[in-house]
C-alpha atoms as a PDB file:
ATOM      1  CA  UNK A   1     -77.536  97.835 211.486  1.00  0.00           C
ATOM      2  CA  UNK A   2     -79.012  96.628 214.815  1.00  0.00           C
ATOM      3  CA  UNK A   3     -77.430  95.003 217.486  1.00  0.00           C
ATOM      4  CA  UNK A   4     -77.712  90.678 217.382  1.00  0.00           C
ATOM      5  CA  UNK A   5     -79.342  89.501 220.114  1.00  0.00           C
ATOM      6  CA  UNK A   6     -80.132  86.056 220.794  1.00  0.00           C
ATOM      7  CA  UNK A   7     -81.614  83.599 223.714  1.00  0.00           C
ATOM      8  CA  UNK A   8     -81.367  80.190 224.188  1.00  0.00           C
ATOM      9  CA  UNK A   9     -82.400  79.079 227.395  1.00  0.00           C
ATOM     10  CA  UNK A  10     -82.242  75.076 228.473  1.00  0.00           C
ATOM     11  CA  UNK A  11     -81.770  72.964 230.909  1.00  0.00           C
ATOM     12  CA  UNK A  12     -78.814  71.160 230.705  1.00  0.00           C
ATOM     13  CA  UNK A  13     -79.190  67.311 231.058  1.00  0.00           C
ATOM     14  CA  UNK A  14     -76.469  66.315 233.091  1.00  0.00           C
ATOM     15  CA  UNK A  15     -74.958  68.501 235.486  1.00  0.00           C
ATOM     16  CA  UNK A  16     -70.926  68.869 235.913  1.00  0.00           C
ATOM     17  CA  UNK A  17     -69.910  68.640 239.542  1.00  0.00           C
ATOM     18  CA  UNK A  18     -68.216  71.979 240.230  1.00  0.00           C
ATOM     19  CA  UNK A  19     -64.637  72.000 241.081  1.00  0.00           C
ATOM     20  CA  UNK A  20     -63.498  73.895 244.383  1.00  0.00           C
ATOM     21  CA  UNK A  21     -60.315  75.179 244.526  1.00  0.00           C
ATOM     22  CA  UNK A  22     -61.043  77.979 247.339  1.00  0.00           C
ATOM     23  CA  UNK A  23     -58.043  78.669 249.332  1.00  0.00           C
ATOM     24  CA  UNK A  24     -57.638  77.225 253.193  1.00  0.00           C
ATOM     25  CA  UNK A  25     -56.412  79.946 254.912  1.00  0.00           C
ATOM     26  CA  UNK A  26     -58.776  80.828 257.951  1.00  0.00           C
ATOM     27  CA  UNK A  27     -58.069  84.371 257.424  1.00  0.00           C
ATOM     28  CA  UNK A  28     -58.494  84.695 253.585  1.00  0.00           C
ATOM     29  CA  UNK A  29     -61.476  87.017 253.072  1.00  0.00           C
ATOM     30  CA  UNK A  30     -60.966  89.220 255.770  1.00  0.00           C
ATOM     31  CA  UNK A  31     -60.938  92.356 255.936  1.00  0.00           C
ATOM     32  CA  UNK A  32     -58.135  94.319 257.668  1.00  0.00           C
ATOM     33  CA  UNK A  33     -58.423  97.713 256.248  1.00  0.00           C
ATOM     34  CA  UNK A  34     -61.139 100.336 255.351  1.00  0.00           C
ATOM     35  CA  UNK A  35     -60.957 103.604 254.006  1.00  0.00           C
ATOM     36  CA  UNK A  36     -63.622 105.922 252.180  1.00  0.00           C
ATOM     37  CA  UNK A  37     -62.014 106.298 248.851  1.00  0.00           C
ATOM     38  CA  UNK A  38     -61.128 109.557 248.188  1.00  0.00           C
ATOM     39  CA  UNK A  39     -62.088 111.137 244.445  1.00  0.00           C
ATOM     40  CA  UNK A  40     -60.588 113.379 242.661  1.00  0.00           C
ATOM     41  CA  UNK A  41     -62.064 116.252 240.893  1.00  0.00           C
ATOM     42  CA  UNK A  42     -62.818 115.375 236.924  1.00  0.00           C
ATOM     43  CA  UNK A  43     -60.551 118.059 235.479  1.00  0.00           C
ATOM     44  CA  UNK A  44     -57.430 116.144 238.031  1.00  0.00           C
ATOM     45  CA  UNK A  45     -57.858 113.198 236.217  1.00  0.00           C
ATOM     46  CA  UNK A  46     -56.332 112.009 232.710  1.00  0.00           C
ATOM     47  CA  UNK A  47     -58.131 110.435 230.865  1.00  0.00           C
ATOM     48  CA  UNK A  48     -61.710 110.418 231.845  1.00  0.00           C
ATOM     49  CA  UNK A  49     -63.547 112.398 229.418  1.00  0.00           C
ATOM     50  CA  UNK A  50     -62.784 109.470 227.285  1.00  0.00           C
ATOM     51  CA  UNK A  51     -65.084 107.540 229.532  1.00  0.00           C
ATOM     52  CA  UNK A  52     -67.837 108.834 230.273  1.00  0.00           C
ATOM     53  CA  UNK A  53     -68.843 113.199 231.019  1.00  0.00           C
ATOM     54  CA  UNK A  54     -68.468 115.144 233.787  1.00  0.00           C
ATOM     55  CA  UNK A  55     -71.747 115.161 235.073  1.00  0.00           C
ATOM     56  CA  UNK A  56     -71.604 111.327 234.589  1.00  0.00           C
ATOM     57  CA  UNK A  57     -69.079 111.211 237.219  1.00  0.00           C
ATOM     58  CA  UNK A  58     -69.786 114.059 239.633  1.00  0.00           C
ATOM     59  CA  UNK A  59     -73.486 111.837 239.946  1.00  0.00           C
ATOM     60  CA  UNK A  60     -71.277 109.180 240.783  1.00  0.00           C
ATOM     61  CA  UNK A  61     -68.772 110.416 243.606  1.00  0.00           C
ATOM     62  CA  UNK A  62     -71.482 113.027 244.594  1.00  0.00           C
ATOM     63  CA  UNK A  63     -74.625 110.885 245.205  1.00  0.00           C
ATOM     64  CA  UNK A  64     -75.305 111.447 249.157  1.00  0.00           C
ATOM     65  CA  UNK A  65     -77.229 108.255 249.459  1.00  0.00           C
ATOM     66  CA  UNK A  66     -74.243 105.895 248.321  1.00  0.00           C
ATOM     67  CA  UNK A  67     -70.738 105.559 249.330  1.00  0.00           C
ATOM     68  CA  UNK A  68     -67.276 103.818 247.731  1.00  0.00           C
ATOM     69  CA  UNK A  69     -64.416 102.317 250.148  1.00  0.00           C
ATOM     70  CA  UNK A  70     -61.302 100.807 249.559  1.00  0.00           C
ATOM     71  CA  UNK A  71     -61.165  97.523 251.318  1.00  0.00           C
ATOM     72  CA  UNK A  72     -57.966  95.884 252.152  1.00  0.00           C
ATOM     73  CA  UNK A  73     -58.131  91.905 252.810  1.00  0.00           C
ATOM     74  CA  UNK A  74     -56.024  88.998 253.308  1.00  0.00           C
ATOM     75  CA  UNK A  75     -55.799  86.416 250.948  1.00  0.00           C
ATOM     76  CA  UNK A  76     -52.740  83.503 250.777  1.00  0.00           C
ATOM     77  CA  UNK A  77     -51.031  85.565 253.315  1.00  0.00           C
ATOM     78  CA  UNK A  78     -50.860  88.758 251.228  1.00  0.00           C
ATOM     79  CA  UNK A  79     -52.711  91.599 251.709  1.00  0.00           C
ATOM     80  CA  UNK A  80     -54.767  92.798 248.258  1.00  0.00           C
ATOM     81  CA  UNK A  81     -57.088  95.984 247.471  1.00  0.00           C
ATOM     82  CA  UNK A  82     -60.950  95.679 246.646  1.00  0.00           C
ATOM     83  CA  UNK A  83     -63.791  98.445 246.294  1.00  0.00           C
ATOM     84  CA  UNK A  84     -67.038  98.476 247.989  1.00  0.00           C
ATOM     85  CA  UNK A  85     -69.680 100.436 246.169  1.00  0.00           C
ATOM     86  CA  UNK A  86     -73.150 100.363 248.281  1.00  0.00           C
ATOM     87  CA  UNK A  87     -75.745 102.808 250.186  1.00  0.00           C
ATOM     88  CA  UNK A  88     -74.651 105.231 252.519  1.00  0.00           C
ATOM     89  CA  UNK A  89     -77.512 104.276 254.882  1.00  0.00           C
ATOM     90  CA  UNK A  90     -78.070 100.164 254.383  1.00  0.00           C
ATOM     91  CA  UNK A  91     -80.757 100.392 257.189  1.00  0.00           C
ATOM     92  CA  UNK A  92     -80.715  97.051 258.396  1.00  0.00           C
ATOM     93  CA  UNK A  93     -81.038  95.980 254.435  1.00  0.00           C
ATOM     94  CA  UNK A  94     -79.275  93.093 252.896  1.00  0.00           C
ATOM     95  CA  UNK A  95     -78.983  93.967 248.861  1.00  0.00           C
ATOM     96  CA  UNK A  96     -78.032  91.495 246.157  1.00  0.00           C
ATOM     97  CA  UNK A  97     -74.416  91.832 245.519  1.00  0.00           C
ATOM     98  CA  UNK A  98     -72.049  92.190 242.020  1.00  0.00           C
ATOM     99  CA  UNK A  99     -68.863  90.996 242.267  1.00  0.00           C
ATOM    100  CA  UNK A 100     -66.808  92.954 239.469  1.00  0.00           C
ATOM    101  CA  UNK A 101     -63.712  91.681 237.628  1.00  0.00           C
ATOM    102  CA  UNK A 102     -61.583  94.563 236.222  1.00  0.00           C
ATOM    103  CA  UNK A 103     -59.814  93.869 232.934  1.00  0.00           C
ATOM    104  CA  UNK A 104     -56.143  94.772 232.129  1.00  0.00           C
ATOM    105  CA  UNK A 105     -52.922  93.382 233.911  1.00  0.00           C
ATOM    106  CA  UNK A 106     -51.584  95.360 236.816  1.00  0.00           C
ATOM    107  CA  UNK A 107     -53.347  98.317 237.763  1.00  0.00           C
ATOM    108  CA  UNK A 108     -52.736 101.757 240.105  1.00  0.00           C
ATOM    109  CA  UNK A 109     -55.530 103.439 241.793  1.00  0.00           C
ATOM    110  CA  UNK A 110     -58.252 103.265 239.567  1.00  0.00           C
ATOM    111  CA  UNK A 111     -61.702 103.898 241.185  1.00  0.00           C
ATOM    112  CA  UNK A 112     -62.317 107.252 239.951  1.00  0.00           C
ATOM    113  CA  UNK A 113     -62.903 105.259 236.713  1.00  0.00           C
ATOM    114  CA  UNK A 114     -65.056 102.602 237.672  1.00  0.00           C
ATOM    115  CA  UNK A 115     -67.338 105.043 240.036  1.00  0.00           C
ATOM    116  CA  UNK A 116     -70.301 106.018 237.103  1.00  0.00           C
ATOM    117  CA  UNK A 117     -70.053 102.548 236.286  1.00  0.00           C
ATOM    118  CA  UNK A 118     -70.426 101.504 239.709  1.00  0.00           C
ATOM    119  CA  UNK A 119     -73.194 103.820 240.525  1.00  0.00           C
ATOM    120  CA  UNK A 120     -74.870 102.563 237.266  1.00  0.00           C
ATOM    121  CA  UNK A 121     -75.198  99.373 239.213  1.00  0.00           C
ATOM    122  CA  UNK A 122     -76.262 100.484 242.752  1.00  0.00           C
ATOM    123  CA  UNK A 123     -79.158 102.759 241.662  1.00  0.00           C
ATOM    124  CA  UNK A 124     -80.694  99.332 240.330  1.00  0.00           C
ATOM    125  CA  UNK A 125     -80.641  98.020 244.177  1.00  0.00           C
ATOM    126  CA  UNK A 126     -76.940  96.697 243.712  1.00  0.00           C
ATOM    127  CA  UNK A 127     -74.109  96.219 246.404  1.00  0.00           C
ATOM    128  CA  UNK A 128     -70.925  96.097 244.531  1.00  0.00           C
ATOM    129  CA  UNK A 129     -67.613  94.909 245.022  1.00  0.00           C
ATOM    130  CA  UNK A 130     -64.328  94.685 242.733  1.00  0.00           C
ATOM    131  CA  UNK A 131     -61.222  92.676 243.297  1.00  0.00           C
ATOM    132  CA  UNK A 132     -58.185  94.339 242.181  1.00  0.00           C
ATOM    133  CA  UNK A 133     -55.664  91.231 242.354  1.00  0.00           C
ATOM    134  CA  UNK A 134     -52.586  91.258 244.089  1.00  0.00           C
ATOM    135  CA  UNK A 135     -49.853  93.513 242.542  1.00  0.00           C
ATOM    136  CA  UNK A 136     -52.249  95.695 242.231  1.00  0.00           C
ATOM    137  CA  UNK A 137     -52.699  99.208 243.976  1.00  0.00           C
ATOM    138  CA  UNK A 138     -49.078  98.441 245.756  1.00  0.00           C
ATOM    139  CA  UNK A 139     -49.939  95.280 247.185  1.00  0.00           C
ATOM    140  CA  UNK A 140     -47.333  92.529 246.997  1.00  0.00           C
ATOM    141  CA  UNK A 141     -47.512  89.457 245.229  1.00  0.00           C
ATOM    142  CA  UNK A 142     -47.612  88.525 241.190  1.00  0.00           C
ATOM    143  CA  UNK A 143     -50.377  88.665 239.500  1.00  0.00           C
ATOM    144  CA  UNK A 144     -50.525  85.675 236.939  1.00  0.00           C
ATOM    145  CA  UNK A 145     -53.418  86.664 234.896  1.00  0.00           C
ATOM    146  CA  UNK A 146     -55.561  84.075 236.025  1.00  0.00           C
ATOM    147  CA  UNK A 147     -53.077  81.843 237.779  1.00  0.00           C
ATOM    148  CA  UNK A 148     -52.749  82.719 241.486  1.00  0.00           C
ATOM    149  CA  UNK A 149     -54.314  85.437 241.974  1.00  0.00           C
ATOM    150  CA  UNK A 150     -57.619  83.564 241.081  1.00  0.00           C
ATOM    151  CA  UNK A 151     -57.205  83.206 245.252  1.00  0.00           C
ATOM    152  CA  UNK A 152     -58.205  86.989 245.283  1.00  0.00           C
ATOM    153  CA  UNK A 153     -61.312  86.412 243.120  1.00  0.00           C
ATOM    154  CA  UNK A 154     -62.845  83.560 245.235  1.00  0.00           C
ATOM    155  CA  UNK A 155     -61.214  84.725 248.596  1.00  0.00           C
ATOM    156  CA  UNK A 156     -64.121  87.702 247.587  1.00  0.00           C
ATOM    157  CA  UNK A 157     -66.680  85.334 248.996  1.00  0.00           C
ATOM    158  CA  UNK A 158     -65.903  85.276 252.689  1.00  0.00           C
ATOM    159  CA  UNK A 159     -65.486  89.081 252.705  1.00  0.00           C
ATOM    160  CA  UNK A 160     -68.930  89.194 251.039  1.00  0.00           C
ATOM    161  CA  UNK A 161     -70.458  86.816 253.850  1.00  0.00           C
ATOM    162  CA  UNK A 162     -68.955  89.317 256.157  1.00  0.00           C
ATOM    163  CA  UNK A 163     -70.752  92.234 255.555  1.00  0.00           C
ATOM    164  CA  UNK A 164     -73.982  92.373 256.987  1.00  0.00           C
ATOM    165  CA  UNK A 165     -76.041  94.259 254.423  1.00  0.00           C
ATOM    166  CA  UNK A 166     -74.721  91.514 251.337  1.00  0.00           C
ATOM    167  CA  UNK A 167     -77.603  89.064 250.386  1.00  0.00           C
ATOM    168  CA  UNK A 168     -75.228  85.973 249.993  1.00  0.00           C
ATOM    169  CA  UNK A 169     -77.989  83.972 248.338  1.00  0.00           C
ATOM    170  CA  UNK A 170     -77.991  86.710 245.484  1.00  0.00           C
ATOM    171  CA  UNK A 171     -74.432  87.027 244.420  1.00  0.00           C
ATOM    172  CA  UNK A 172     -73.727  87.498 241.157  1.00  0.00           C
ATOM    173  CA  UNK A 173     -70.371  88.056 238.323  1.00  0.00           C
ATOM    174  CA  UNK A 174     -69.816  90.983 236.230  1.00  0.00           C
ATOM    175  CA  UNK A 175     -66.566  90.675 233.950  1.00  0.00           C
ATOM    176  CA  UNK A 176     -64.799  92.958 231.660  1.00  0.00           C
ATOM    177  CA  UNK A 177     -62.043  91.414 229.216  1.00  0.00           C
ATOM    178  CA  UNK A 178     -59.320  89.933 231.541  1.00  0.00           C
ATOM    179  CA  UNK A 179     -61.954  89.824 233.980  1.00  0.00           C
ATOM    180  CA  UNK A 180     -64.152  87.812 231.814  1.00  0.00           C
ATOM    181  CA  UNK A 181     -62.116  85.008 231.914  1.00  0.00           C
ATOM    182  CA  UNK A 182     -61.187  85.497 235.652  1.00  0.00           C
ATOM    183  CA  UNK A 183     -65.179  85.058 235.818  1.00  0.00           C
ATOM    184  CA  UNK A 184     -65.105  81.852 233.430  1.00  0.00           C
ATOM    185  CA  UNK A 185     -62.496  80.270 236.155  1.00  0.00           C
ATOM    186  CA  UNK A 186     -64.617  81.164 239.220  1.00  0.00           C
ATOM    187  CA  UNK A 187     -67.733  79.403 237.647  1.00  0.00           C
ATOM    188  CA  UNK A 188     -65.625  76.277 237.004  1.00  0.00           C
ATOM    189  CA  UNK A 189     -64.268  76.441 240.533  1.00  0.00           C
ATOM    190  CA  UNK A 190     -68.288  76.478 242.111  1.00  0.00           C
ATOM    191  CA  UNK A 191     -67.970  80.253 242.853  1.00  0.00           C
ATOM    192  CA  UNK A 192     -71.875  80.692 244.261  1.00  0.00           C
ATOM    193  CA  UNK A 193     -73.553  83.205 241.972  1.00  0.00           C
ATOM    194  CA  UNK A 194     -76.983  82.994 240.437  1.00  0.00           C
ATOM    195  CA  UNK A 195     -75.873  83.711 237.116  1.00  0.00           C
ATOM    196  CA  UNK A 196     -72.911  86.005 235.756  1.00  0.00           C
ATOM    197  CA  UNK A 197     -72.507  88.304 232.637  1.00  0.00           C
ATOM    198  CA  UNK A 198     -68.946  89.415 230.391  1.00  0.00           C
ATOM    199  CA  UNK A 199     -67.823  92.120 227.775  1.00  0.00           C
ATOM    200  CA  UNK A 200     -65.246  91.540 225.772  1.00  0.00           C
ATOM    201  CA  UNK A 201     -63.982  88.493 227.338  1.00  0.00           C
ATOM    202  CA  UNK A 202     -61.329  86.163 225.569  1.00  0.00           C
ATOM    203  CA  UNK A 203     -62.508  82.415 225.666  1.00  0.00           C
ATOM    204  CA  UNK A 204     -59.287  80.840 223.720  1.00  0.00           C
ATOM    205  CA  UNK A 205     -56.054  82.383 225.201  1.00  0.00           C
ATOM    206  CA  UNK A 206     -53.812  81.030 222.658  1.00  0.00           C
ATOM    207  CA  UNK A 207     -55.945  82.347 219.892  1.00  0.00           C
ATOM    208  CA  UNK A 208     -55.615  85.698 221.772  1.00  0.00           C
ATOM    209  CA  UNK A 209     -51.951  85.468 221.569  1.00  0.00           C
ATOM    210  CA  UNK A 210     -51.350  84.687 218.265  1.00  0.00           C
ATOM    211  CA  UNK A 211     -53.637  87.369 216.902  1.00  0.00           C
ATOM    212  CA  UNK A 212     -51.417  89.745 218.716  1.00  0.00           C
ATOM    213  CA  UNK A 213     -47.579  88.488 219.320  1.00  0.00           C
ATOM    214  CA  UNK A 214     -45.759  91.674 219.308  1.00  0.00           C
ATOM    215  CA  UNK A 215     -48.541  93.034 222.310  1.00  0.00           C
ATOM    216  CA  UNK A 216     -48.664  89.783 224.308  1.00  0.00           C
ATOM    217  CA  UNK A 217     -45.351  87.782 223.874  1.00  0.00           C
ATOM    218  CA  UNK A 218     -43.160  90.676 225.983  1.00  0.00           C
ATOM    219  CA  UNK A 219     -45.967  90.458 228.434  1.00  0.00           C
ATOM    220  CA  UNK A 220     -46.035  86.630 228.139  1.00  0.00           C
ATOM    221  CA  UNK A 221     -42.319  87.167 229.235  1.00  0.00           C
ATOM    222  CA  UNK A 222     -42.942  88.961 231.970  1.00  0.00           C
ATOM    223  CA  UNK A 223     -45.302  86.778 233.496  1.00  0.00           C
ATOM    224  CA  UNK A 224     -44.402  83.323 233.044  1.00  0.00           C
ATOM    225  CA  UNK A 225     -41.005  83.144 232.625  1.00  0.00           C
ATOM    226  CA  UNK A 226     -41.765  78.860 232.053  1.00  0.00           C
ATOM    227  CA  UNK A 227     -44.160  80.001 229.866  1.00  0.00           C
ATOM    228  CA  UNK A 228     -42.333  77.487 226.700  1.00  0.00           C
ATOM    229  CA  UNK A 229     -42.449  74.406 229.427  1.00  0.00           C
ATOM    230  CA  UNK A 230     -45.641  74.733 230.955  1.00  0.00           C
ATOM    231  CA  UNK A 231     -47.386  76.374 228.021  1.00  0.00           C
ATOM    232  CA  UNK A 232     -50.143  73.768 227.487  1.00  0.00           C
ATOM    233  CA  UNK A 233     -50.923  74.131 230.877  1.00  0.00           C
ATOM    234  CA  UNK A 234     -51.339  78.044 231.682  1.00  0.00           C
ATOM    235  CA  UNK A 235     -53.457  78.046 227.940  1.00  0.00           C
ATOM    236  CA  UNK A 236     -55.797  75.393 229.263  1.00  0.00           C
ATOM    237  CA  UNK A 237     -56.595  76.815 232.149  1.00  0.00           C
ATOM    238  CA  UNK A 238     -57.291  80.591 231.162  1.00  0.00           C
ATOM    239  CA  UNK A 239     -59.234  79.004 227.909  1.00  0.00           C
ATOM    240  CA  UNK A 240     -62.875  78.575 228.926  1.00  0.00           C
ATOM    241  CA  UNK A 241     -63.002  76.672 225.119  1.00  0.00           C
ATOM    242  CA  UNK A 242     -61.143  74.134 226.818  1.00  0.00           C
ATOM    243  CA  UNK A 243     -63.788  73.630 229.751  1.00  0.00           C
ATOM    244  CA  UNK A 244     -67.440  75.129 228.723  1.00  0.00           C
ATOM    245  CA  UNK A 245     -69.080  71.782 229.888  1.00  0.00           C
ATOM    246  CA  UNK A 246     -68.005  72.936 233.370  1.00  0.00           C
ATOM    247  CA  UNK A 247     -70.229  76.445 233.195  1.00  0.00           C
ATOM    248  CA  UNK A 248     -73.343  75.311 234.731  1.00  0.00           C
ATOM    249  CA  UNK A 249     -74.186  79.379 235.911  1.00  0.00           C
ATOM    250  CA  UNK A 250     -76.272  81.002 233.530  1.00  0.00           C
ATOM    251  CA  UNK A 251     -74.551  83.551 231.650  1.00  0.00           C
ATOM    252  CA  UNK A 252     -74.807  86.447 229.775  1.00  0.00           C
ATOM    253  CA  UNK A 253     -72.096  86.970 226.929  1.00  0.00           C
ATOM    254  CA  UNK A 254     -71.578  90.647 225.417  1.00  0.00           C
ATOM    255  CA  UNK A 255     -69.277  91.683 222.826  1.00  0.00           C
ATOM    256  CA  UNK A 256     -68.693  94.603 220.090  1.00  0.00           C
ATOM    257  CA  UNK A 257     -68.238  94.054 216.421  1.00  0.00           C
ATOM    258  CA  UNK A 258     -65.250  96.165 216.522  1.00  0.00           C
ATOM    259  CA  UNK A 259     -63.322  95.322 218.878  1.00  0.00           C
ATOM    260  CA  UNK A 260     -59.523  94.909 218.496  1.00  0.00           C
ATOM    261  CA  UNK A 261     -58.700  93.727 221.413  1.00  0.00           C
ATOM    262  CA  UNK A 262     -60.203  90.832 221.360  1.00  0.00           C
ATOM    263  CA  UNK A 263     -61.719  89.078 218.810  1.00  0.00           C
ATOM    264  CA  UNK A 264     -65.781  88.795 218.666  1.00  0.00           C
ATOM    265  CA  UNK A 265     -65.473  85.254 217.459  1.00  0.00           C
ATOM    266  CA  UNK A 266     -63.882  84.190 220.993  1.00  0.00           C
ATOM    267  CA  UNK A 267     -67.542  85.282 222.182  1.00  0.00           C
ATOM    268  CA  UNK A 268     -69.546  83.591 219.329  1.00  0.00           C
ATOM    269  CA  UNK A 269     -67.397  80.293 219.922  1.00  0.00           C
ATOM    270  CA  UNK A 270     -68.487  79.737 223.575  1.00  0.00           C
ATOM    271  CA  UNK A 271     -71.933  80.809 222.851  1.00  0.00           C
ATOM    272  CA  UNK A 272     -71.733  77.593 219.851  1.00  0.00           C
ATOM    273  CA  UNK A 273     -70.228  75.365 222.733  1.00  0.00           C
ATOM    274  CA  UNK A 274     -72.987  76.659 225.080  1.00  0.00           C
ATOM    275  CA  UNK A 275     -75.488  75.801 222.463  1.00  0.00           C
ATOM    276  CA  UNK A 276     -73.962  72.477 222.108  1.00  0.00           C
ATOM    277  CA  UNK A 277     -74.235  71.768 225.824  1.00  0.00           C
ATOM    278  CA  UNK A 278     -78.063  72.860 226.467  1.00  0.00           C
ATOM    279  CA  UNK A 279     -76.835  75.703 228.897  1.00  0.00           C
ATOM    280  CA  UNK A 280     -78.545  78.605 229.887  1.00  0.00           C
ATOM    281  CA  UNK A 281     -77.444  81.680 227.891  1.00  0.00           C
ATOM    282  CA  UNK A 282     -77.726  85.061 226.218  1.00  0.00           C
ATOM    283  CA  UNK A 283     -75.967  86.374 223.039  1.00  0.00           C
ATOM    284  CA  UNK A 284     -75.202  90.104 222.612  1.00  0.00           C
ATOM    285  CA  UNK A 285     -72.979  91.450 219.459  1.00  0.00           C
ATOM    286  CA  UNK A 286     -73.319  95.245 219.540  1.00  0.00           C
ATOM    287  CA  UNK A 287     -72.710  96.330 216.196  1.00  0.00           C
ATOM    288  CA  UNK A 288     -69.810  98.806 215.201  1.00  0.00           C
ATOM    289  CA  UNK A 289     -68.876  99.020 219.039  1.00  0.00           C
ATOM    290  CA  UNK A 290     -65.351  98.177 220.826  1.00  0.00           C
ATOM    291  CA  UNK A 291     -63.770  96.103 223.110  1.00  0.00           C
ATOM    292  CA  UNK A 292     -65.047  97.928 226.096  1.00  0.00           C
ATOM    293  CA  UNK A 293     -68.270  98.923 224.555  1.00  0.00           C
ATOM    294  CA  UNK A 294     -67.853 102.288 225.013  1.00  0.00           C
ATOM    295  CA  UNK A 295     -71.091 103.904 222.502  1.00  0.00           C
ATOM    296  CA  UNK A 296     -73.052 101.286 224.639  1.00  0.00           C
ATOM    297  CA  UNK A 297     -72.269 101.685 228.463  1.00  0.00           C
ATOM    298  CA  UNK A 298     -75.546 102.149 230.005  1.00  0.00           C
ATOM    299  CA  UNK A 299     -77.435  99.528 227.356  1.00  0.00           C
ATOM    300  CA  UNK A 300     -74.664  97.128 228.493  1.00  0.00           C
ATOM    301  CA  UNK A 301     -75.098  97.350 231.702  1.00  0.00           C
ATOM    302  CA  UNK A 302     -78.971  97.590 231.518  1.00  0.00           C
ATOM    303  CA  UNK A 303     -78.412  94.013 229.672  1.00  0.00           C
ATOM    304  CA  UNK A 304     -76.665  92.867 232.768  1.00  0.00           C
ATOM    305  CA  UNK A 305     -78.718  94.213 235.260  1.00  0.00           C
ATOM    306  CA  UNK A 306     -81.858  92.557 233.467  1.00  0.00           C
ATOM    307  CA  UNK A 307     -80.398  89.339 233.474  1.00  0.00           C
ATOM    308  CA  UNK A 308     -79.456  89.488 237.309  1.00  0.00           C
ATOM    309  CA  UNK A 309     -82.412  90.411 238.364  1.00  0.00           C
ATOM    310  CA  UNK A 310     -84.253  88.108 236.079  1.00  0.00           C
ATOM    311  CA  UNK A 311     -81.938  85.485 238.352  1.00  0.00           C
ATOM    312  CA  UNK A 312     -82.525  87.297 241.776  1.00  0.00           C
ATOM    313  CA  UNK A 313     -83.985  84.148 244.678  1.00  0.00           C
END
């Protein structure tokens, strides 16, 4: 069987007024650290064969003309991880820029995995950067799954401005899973991007949960430990269900079939309320594929870059 695909592109009729909640510290979004990241050699790494081949990623770390960094950057007075991905050699170039949201909870050093993907996105003329959330990488803070450490996400927008070879009028929002409804939040909060893509994202948080209970209530646990008193509250705001009226960014929504992670009716129930609301959007189900699409990779990405560019001013 095929993959679904479906477009529905309007204009919607009355426009939400965005809601900005960017934080007020003057020196949120800059940069206080930079490092060329440092890869290690494919055998060295567990894991990655399950992602993608060798060649795949010696392309990636090898490619003379681009380069990945670790940036470090202050945001609410802590001091959180992000990765550049962009030319070697910008030459005086400003290059529309992805802003990647990462999926899972807290997370080590991780781009060696996200460097084919990454270089997926730059050969298509793409600057790209990736906020790893505080807690992350050995930073300090808690990361709230969407709480506070939304800060980190749109404290990603100075740092952009800041670097001379980012085109800040073509910004745009790639998210996986978690990261998917990290990007839902930074639409609602007036984020600037031209339009944004997910995969796999979860649109109903409580659904989420109660598909799963014996994965996500220990986790629940360890993250919100008022989770039984302020319940309605932390659901609401991590469930875009809750809030599509306030998504006034065109987006692209991708899902697999299969996935068990997440559900593919979480994706098919915004794209309903999108419908609904006369917003600008694209429908992807790849057939028989998982939460990550991992048979798809390059035709998911090739999706997303499409619709970017198909947004580029």
């Amino acid at each position: 069987m095929r993959n679904i695909f479906f477009t529905f592109i309007f204009v919607a009729a009355n426009i939400f007024p965005s809601i900005s909640l960017f934080a007020q510290n003057t020196d949120d979004g800059k940069i206080l650290e930079r490092e060329k990241y440092q890869f290690a050699p494919f055998e060295r790494v567990k894991g990655l064969e399950q992602l993608f081949s060798k060649d795949e990623y010696d392309s990636a770390v090898n490619d003379s003309a681009f380069e990945m960094e670790r940036l470090k950057y202050s945001s609410d007075n802590l001091q959180v991880v992000a990765y550049l991905y962009k030319p070697r050699n910008a030459g005086g170039k400003k290059y529309p820029t992805i802003i990647f949201n990462r999926g899972g909870y807290i997370r080590g050093n991780m781009g060696y995995e996200l460097a084919p993907f990454f270089h997926r996105l730059a050969l298509e003329g793409f600057v790209v950067i990736a906020p790893l959330y505080r807690q992350s990488d050995g930073t300090d803070g808690k990361d709230e799954v969407g709480g506070a450490d939304m800060d980190d996400l749109m404290n990603i927008l100075p740092l952009a401005k800041s670097l001379e070879f980012v085109d800040a009028k073509n910004l745009f929002m790639y998210g996986e899973s978690r990261g998917g409804m990290m990007t839902f939040q930074a639409l609602r909060n007036g984020f600037p991007v031209n339009a944004a893509a997910t995969f796999g994202g979860f649109t109903d948080f409580e659904a989420l949960i109660n598909e799963q209970p014996d994965l996500y209530n220990p986790l629940i646990k360890a993250i919100w430990a008022d989770f039984d008193t302020k319940k309605d509250e932390i659901v609401k705001t991590r469930s875009v269900m809750a809030w599509a009226d306030k998504i006034n960014v065109p987006l692209l929504l991708m899902h697999g079939s299969a996935d068990k992670s997440v559900n593919p009716i979480q994706t098919l129930n915004l794209a309903q309320l999108l419908q609904k609301s006369k917003k600008e959007y694209e429908l992807i189900i790849f057939n028989g594929d998982n939460h990550t699409l991992t048979k798809n990779q390059k035709e998911r990405d090739a999706k997303a870059i499409t619709w970017f560019k198909k947004h580029l001013k």
